[in-house]
C-alpha atoms as a PDB file:
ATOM      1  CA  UNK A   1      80.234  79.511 103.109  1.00  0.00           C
ATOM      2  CA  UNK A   2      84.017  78.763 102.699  1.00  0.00           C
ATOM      3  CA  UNK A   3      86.353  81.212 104.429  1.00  0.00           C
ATOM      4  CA  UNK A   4      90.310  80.858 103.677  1.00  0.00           C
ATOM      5  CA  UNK A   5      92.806  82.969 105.756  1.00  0.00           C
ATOM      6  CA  UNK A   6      96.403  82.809 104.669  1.00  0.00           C
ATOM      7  CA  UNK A   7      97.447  81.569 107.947  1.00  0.00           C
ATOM      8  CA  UNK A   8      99.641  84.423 110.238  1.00  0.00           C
ATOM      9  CA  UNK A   9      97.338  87.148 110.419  1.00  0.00           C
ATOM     10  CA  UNK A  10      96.568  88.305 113.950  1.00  0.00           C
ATOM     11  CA  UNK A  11      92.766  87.429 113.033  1.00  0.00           C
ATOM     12  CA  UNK A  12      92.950  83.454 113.401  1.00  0.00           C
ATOM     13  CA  UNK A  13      89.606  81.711 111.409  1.00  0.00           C
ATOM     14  CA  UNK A  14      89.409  79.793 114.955  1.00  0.00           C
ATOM     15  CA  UNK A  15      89.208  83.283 116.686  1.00  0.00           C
ATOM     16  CA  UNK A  16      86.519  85.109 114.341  1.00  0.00           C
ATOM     17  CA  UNK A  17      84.935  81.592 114.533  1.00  0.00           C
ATOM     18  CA  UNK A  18      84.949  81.808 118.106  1.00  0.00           C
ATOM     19  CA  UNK A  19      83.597  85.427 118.494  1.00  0.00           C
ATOM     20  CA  UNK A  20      81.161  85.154 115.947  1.00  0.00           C
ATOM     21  CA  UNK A  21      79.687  82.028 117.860  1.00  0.00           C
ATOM     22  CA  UNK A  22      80.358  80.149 114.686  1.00  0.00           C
ATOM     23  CA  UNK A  23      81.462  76.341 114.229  1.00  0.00           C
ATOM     24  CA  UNK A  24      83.038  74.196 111.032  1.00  0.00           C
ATOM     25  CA  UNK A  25      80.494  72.331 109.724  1.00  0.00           C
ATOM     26  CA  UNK A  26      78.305  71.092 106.293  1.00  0.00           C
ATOM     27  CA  UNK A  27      77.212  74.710 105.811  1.00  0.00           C
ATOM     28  CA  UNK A  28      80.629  76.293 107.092  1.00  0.00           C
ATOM     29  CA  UNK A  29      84.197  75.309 105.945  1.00  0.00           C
ATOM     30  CA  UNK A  30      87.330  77.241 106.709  1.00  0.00           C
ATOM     31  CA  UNK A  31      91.099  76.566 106.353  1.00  0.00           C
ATOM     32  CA  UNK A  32      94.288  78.458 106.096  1.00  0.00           C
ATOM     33  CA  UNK A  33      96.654  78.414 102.326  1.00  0.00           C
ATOM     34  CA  UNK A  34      99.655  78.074 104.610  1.00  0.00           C
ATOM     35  CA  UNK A  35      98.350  74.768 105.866  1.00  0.00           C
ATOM     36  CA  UNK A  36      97.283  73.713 102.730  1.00  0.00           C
ATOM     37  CA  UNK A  37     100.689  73.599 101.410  1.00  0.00           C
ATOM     38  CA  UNK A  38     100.750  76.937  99.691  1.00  0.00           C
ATOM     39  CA  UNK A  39      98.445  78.378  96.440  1.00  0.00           C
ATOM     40  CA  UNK A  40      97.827  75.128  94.563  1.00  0.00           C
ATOM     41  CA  UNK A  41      97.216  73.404  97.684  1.00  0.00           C
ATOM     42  CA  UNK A  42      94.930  75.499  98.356  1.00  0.00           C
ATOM     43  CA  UNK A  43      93.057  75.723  95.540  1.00  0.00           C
ATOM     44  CA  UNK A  44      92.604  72.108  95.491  1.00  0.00           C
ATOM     45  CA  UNK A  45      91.760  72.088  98.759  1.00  0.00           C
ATOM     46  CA  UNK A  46      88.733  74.588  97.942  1.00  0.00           C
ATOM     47  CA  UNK A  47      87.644  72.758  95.108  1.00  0.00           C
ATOM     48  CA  UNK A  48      87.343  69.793  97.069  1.00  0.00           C
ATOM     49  CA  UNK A  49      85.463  71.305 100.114  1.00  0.00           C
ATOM     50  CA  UNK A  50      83.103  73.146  97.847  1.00  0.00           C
ATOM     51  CA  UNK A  51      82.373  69.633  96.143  1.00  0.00           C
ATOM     52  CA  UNK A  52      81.296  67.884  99.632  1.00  0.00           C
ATOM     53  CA  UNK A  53      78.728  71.006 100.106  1.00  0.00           C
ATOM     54  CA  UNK A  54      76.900  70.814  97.378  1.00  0.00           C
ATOM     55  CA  UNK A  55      74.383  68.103  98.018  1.00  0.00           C
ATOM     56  CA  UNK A  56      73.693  70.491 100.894  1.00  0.00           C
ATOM     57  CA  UNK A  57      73.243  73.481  98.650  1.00  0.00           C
ATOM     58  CA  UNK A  58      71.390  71.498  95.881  1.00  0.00           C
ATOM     59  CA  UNK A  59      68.598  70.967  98.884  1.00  0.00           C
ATOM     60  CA  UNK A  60      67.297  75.047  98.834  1.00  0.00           C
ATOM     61  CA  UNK A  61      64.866  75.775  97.153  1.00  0.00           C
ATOM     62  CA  UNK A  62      63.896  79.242  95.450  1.00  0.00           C
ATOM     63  CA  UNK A  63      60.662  80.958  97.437  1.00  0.00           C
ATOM     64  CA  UNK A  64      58.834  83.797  97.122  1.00  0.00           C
ATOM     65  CA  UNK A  65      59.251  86.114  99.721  1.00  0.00           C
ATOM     66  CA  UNK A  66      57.791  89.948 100.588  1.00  0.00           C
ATOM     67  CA  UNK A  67      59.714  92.844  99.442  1.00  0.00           C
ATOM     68  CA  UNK A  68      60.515  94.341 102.718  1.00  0.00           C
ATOM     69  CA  UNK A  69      62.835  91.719 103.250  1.00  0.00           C
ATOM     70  CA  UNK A  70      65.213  92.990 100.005  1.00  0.00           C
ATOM     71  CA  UNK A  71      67.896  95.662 101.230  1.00  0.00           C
ATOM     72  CA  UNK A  72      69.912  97.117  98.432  1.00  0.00           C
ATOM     73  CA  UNK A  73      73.674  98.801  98.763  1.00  0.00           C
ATOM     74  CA  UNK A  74      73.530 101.444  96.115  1.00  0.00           C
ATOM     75  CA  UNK A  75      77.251 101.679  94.936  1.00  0.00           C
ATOM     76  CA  UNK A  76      78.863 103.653  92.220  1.00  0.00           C
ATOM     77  CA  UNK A  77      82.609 104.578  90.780  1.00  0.00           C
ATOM     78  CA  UNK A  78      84.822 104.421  87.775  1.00  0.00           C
ATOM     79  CA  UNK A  79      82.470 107.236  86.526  1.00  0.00           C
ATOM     80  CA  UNK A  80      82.559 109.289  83.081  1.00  0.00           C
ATOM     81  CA  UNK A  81      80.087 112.000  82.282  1.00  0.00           C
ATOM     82  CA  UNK A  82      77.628 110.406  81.288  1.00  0.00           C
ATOM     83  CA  UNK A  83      77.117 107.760  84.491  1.00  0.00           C
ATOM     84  CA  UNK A  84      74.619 110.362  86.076  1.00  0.00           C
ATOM     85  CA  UNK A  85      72.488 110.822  83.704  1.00  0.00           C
ATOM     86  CA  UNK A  86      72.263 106.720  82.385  1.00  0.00           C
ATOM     87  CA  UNK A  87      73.284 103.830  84.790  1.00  0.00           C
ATOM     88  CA  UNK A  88      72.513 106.098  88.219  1.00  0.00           C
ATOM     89  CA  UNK A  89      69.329 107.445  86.731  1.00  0.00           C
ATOM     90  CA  UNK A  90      68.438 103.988  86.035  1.00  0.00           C
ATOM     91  CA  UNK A  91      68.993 102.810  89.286  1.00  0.00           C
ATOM     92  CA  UNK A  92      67.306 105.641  90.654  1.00  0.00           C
ATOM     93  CA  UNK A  93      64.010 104.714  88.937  1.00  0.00           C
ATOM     94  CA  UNK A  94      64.304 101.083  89.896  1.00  0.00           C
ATOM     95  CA  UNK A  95      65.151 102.297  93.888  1.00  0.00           C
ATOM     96  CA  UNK A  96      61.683 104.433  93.625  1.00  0.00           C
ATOM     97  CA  UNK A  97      59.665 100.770  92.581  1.00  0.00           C
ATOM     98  CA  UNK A  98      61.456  99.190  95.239  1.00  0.00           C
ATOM     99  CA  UNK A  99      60.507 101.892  98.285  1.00  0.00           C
ATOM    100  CA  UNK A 100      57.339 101.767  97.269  1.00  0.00           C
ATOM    101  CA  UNK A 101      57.229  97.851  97.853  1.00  0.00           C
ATOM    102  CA  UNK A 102      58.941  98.232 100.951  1.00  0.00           C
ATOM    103  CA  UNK A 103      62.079  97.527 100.153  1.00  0.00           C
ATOM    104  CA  UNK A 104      65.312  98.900 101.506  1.00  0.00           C
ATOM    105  CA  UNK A 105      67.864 100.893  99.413  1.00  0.00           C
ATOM    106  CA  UNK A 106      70.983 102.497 101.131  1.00  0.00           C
ATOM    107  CA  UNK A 107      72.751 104.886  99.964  1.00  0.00           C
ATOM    108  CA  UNK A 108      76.299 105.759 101.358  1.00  0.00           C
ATOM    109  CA  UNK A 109      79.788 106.908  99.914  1.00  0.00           C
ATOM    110  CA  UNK A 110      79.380 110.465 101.934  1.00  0.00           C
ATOM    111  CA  UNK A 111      82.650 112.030 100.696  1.00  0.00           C
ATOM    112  CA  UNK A 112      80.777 111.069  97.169  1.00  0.00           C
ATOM    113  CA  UNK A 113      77.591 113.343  97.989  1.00  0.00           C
ATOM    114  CA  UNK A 114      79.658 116.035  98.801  1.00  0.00           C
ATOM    115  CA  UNK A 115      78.327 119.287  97.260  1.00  0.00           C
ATOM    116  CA  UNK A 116      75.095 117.602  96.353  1.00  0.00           C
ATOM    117  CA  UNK A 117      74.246 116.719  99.712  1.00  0.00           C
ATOM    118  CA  UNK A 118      71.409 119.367 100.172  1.00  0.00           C
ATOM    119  CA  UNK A 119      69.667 117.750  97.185  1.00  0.00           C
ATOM    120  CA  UNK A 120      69.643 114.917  99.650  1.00  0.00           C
ATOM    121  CA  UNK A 121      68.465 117.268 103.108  1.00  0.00           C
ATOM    122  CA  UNK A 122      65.706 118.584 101.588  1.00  0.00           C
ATOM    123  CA  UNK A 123      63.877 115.140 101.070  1.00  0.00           C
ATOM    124  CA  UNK A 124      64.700 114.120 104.623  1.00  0.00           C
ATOM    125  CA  UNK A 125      61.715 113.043 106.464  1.00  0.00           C
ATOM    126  CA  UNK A 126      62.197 114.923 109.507  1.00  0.00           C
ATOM    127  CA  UNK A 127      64.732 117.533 110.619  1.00  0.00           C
ATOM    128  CA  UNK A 128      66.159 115.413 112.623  1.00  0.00           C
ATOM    129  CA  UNK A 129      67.319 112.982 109.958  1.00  0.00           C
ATOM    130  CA  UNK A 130      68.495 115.690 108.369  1.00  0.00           C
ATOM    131  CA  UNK A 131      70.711 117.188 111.063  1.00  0.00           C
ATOM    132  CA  UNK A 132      72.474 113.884 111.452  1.00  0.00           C
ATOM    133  CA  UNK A 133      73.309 114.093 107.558  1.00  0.00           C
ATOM    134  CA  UNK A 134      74.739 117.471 107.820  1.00  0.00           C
ATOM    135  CA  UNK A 135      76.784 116.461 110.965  1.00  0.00           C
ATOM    136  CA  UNK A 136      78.138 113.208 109.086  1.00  0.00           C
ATOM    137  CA  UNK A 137      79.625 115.692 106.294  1.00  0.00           C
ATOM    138  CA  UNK A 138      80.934 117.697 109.056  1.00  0.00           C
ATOM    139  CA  UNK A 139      82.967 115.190 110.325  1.00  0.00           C
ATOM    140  CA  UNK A 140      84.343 114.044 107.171  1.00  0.00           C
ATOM    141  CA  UNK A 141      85.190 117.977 106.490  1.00  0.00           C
ATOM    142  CA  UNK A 142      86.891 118.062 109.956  1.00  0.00           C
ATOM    143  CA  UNK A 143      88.682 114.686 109.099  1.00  0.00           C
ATOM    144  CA  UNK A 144      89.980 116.188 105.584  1.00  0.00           C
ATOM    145  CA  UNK A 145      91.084 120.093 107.181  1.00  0.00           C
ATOM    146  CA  UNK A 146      93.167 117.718 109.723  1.00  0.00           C
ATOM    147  CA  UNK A 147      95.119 116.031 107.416  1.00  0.00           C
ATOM    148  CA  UNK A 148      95.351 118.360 105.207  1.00  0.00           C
ATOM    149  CA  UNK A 149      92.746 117.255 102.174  1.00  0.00           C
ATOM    150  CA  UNK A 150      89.646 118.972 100.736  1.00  0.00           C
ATOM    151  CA  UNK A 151      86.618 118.153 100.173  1.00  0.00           C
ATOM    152  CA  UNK A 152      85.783 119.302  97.036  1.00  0.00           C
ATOM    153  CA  UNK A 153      89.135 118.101  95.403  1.00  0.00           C
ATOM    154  CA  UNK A 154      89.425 116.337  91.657  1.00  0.00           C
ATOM    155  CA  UNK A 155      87.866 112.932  91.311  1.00  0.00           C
ATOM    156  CA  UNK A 156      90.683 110.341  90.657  1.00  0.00           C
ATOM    157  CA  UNK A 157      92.452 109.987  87.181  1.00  0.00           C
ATOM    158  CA  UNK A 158      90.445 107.589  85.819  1.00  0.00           C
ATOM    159  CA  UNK A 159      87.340 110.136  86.067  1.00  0.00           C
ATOM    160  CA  UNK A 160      89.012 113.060  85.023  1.00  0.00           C
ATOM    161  CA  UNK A 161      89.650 111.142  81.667  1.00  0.00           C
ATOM    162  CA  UNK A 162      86.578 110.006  81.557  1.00  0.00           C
ATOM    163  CA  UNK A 163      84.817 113.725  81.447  1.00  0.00           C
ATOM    164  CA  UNK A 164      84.781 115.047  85.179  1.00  0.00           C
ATOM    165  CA  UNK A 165      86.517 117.819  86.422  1.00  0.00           C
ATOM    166  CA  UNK A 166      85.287 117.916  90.089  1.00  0.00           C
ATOM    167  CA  UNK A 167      83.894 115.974  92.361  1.00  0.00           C
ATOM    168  CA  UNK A 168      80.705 117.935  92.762  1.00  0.00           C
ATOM    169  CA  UNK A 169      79.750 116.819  89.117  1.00  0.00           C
ATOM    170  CA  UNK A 170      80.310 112.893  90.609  1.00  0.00           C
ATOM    171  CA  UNK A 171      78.434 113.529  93.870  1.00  0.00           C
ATOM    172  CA  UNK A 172      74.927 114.780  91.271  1.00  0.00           C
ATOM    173  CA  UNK A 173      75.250 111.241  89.808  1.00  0.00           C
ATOM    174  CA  UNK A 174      75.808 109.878  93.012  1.00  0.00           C
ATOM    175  CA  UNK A 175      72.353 110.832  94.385  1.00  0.00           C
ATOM    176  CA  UNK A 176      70.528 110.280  91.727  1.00  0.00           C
ATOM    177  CA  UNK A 177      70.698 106.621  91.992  1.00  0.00           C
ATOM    178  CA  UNK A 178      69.132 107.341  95.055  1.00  0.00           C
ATOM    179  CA  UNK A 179      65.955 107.760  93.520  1.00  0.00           C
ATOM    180  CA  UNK A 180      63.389 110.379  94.687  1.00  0.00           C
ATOM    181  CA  UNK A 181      61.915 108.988  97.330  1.00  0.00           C
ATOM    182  CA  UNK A 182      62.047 110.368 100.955  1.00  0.00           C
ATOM    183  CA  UNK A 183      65.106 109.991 103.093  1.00  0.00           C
ATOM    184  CA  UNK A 184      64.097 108.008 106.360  1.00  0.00           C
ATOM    185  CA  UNK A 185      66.987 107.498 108.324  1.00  0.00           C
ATOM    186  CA  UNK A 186      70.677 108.076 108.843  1.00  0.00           C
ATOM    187  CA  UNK A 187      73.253 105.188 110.045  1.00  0.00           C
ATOM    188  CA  UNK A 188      76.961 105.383 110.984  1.00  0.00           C
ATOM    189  CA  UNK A 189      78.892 102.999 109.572  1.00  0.00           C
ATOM    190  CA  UNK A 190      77.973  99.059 109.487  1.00  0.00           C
ATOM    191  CA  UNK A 191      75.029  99.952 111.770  1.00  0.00           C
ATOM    192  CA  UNK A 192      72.000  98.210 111.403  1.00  0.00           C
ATOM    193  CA  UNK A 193      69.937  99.052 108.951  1.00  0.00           C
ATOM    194  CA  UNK A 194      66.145  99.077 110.698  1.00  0.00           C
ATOM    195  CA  UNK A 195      64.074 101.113 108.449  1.00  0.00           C
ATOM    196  CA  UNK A 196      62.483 100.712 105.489  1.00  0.00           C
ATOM    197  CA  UNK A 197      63.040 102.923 102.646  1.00  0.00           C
ATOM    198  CA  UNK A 198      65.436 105.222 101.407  1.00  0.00           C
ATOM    199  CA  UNK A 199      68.120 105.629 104.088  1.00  0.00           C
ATOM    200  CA  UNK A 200      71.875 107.135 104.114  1.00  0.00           C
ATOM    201  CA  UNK A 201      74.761 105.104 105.972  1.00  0.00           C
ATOM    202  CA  UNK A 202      77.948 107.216 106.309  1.00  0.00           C
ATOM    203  CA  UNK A 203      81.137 105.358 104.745  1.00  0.00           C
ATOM    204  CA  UNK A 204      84.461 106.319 102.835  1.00  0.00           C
ATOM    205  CA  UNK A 205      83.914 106.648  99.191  1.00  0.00           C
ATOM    206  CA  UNK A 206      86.295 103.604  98.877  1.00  0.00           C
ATOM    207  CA  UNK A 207      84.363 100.781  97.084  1.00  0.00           C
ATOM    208  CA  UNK A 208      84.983  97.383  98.789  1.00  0.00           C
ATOM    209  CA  UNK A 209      85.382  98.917 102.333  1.00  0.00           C
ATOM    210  CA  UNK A 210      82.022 101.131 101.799  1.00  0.00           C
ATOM    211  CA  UNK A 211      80.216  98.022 100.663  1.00  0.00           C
ATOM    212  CA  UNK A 212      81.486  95.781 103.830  1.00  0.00           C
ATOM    213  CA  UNK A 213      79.754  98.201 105.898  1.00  0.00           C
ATOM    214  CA  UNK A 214      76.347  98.381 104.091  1.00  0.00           C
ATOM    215  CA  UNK A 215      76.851  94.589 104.056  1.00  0.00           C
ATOM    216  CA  UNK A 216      77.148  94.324 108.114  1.00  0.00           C
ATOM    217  CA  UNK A 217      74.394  96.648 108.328  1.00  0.00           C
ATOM    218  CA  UNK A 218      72.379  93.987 106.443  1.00  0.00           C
ATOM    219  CA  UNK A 219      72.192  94.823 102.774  1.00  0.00           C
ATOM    220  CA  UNK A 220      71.453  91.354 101.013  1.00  0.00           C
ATOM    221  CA  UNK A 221      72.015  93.174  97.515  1.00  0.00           C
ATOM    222  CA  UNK A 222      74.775  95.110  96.169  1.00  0.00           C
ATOM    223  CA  UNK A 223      73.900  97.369  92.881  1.00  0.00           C
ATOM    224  CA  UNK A 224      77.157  98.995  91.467  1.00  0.00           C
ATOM    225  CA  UNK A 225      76.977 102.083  88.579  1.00  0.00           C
ATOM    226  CA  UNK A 226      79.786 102.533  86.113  1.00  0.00           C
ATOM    227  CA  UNK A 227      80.799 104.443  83.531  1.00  0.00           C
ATOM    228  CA  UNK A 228      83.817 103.325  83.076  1.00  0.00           C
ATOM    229  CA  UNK A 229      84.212  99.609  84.727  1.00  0.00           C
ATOM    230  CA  UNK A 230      85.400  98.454  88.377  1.00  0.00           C
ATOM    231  CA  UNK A 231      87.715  96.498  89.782  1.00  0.00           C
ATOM    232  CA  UNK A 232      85.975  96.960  92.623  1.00  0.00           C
ATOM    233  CA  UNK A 233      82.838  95.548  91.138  1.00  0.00           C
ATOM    234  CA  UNK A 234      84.396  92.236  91.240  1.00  0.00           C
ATOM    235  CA  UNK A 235      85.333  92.615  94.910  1.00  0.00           C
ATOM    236  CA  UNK A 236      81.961  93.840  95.917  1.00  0.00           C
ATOM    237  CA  UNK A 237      80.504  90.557  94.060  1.00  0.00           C
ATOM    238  CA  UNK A 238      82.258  88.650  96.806  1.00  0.00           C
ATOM    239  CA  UNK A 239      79.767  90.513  99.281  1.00  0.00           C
ATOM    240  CA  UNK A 240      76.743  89.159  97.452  1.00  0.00           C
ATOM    241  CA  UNK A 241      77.929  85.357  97.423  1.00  0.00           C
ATOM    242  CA  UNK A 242      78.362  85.994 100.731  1.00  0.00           C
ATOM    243  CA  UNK A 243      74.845  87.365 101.377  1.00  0.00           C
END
C-alpha cells in the first residue's frame, strides 16, 4: 500500500500511522507531495517506491479460498431508465449465487431506497431487522425536514436526462441489485459487517463516501451499476486496490 498526503492537513500520515498501529515498511510506504518537491516530485517519487515493492508483491500467490470470505459493496448511480431493469437486475441475479455460497453482499445508499424500501422490509428475516430499517429512513427523513430537503425530491440532472423523473423510479433499480434473497441484518455506517448474506448498511447516497463506509465495514469487493457512466466509479476503484 502507498499512501500520499499533500502535507498540511490536520490528519498527519505519521498520526493515522500512529493510531492505526501502523509502521513504514516493504509492504507500507507513505510520503507527503509537499516534501516531495511538489506534483512531479511526487509522482516520481511514487513511481520509484512502487518499483522497490514489487519483488514483494511478485511473491503472492493466487489461492483458492471459500466463498464466505467474499463481501460485496453493491453500488449504483449515473442511472437512465433502463439501469433497473439491465445492469441492477444483473447484479441482482449474480448477488442471489453469491448468498447462496455464503457470500456477503451489502447493500446501502438509504436515501437511494427511498420509496422502495418496503420491497426491502418485507424480506427481512426477522422483525427486528426490519424495525432498524424503518428507523434508519426515519432518521434520514428527520435529517432532510431539518434542513429543509425532501425525500422524495428529483434525482440529479444527469438522471433526469437520462429518463427519470423521481427518485422513487431510481430507488426500484436500486434494490433490485439486491437480489431476492432474505435481508439478515442492518448496520450503521462503517460498522462491521458480521453476517453472512444479504445485509443493509445505512450511508448517504453519495458514491465515494457510501463506498468508504461499506469498505471499513469490510467489503473486499466493490460492484458499481450504471446507466449512464461514473466518475465516481473511478474513485470507488481506489477502494478495491486498496482491499
Amino acid at each position: 500500500m502507498l499512501v500520499v498526503g499533500l502535507g498540511c492537513e490536520t490528519n498527519q500520515i505519521p498520526k493515522l500511522l500512529a493510531t492505526q498501529g501502523l509502521e513504514d515498511s516493504h509492504r507500507l510506504r507513505a510520503f507527503t507531495i509537499q516534501d516531495s518537491g511538489g506534483t512531479t516530485g511526487a509522482i516520481a517519487r511514487g513511481i520509484e517506491l512502487v518499483e522497490h515493492t514489487l519483488p514483494e508483491a511478485d511473491k503472492a500467490r493466487c489461492e483458492p479460498v471459500p466463498a464466505r470470505l467474499l463481501t460485496v459493496g453493491l453500488q449504483c448511480g449515473g442511472s437512465d431508465s433502463y439501469f433497473g431493469i439491465s445492469a441492477d437486475l444483473v447484479l441482482g441475479a449474480a448477488v442471489d449465487l453469491l448468498v447462496a455460497q455464503g457470500s456477503t453482499a451489502v447493500l446501502s445508499e438509504t436515501p437511494e431506497i427511498y420509496g422502495a424500501e418496503h420491497l426491502l422490509m418485507r424480506r427481512a428475516q426477522t422483525p427486528e431487522i426490519g424495525r432498524k430499517l424503518v428507523e434508519r429512513i426515519r432518521w434520514w427523513e428527520a435529517h432532510c425536514a431539518r434542513n429543509g430537503a425532501s425525500m422524495d425530491n428529483n434525482p440529479s440532472a444527469g438522471n433526469k436526462t437520462g429518463g427519470l423523473t423521481t427518485v422513487l423510479e431510481k430507488s426500484l433499480g436500486g434494490i433490485a441489485k439486491a437480489g431476492s434473497t432474505n435481508l439478515v441484518e442492518v448496520y450503521e455506517y462503517a460498522e462491521p459487517v458480521r453476517a453472512h448474506g444479504l445485509v443493509f448498511m445505512d450511508t448517504p447516497g453519495y458514491d465515494p463516501v457510501s463506498a468508504t463506509g461499506q469498505v471499513a465495514g469490510g467489503a473486499n469487493v466493490i460492484c458499481f451499476t450504471t446507466g449512464r457512466g461514473s466518475a465516481g466509479s473511478v474513485r470507488i476503484s481506489v477502494c478495491e486496490a486498496v482491499c
